[in-house]
Protein backbone atom coordinates (compact mmCIF):
# COMPACT_ATOMS: atom_id res chain seq x y z
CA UNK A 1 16.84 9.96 -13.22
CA UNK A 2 13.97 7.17 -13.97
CA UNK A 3 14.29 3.91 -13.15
CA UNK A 4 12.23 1.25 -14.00
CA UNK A 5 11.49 -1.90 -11.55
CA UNK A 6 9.52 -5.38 -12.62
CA UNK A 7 7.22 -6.61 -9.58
CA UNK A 8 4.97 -9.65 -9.21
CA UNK A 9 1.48 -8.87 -9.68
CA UNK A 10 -0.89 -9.19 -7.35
CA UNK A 11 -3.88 -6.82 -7.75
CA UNK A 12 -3.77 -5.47 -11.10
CA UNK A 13 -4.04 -1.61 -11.78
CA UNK A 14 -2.46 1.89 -12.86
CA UNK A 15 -1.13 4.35 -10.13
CA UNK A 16 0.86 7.04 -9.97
CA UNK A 17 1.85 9.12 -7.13
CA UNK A 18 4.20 9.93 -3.73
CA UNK A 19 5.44 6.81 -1.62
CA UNK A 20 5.11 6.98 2.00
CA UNK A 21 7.56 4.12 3.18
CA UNK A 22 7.13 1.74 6.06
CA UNK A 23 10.30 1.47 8.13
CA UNK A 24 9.27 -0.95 10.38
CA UNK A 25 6.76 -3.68 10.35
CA UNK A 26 2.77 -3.05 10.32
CA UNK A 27 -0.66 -4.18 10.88
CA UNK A 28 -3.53 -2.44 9.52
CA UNK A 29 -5.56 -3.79 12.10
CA UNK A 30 -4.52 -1.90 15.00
CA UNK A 31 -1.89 0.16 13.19
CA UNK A 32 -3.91 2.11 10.67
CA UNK A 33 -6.87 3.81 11.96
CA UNK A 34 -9.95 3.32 9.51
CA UNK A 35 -11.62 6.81 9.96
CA UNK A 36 -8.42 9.04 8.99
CA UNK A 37 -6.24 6.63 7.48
CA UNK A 38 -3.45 7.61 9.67
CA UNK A 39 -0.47 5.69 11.21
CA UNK A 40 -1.45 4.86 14.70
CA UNK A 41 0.73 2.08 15.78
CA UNK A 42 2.38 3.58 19.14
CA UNK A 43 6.38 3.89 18.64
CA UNK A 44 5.82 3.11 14.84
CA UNK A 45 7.99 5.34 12.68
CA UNK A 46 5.75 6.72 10.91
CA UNK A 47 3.12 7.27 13.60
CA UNK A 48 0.97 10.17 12.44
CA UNK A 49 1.53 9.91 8.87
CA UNK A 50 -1.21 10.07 6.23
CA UNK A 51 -1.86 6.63 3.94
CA UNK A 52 -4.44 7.94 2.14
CA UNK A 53 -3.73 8.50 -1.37
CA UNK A 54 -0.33 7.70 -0.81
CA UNK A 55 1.42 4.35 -2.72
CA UNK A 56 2.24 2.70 0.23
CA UNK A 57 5.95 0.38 0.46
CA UNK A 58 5.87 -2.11 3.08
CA UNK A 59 8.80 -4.56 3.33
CA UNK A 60 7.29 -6.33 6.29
CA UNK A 61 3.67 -6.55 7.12
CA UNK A 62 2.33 -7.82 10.64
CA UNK A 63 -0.32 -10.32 10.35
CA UNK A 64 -3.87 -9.87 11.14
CA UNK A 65 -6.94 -11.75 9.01
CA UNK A 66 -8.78 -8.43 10.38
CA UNK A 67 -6.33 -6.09 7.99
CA UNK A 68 -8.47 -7.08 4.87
CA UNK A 69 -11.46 -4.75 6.64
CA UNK A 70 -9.52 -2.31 7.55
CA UNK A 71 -8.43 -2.19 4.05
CA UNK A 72 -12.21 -2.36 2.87
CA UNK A 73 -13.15 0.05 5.20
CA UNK A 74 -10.43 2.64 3.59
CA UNK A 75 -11.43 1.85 0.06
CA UNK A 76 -15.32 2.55 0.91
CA UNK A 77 -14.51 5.69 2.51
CA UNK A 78 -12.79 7.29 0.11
CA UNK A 79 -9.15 7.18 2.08
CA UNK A 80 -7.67 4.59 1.07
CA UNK A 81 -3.88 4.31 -0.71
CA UNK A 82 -3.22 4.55 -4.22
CA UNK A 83 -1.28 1.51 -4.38
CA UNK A 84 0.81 -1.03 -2.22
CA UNK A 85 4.75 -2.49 -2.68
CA UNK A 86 4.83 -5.25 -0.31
CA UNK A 87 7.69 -6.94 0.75
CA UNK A 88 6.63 -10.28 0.77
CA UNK A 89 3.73 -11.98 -0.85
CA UNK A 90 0.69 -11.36 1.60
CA UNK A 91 -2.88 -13.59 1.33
CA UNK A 92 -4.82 -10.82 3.36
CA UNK A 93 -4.31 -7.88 2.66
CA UNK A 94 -5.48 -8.05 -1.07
CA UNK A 95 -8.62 -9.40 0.37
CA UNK A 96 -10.05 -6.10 1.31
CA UNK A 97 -9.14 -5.44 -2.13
CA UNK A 98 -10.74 -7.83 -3.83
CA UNK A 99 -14.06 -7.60 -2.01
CA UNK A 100 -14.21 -3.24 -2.84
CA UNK A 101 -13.58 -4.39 -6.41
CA UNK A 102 -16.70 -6.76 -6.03
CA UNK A 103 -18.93 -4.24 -4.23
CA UNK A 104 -17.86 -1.51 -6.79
CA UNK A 105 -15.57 0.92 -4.49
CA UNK A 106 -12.62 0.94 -6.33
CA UNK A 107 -9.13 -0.78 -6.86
CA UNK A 108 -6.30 -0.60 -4.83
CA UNK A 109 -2.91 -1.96 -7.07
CA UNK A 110 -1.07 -4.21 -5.04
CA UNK A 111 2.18 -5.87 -6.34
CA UNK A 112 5.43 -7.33 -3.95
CA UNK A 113 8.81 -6.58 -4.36
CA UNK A 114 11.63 -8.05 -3.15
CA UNK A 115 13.69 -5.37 -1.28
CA UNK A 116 11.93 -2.62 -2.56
CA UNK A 117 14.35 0.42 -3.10
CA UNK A 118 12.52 3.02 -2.66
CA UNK A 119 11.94 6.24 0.00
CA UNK A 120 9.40 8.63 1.44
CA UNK A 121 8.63 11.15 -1.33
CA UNK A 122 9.90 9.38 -4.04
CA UNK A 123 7.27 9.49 -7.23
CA UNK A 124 6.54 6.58 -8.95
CA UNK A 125 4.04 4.98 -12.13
CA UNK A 126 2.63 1.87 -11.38
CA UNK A 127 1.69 -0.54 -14.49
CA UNK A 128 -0.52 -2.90 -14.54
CA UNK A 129 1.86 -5.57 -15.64
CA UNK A 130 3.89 -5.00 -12.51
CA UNK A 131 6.44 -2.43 -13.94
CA UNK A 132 7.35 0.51 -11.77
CA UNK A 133 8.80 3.87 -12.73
CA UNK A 134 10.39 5.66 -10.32
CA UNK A 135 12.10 9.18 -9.39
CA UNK A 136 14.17 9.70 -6.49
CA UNK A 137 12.80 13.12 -4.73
């Protein structure tokens, strides 16, 4: 069954793929390692997983002004996700965006969501005016 979701708009773009959901708060800086892309927050839930390429749903973000370049770094190298759900409305994180757009390295689509209902594996279609399409795996 599809369902379709409105979400605020942060970094425009199109995406479509798997979500890998954050059960428990993150930093990028620290958490997510910039060479593979993986998890790497010790005790994190999802310690180990992949973000690259991923659309990536994090209620709750830990605060670092050094997640923007980690972000950066991920878009440059080719690993970074395909999109981000966030929570709560976040001033760094898009950043790192932002700047990649700037120097040419891509997009990453980043819009918040209140509660976001979503799991691991689910598939969804990310529009640029913040509508989401989703199906549960």
């Amino acid at each position: 069954m599809e369902l379709k979701t409105k979400s605020t708009v942060i970094i425009g773009g199109n995406a479509t793929g798997e979500i890998l959901y954050f059960d428990a708060p993150i930093s990028f800086w620290g958490g997510v390692s910039a060479e593979t892309s993986r998890v790497v927050q010790a005790g994190h839930p999802q310690n180990g997983k992949v973000t690259a390429k991923k659309i990536l749903v994090i209620p709750n973000l830990i605060g670092s002004s050094s997640s923007s370049a980690i972000i950066l770094e991920l878009i440059y190298s080719g690993l970074a996700p395909k999109a981000m759900i966030l929570g709560n409305h976040d001033a760094i994180i898009p950043i790192g965006t932002i700047a990649a757009k700037q120097m040419g390295w891509g997009n990453v689509p980043i819009s918040t969501l209140k509660n976001p209902d979503f799991k691991t594996g689910d598939w969804v279609t990310i529009h640029s005016n913040g509508e989401i399409r989703h199906n549960r795996s």
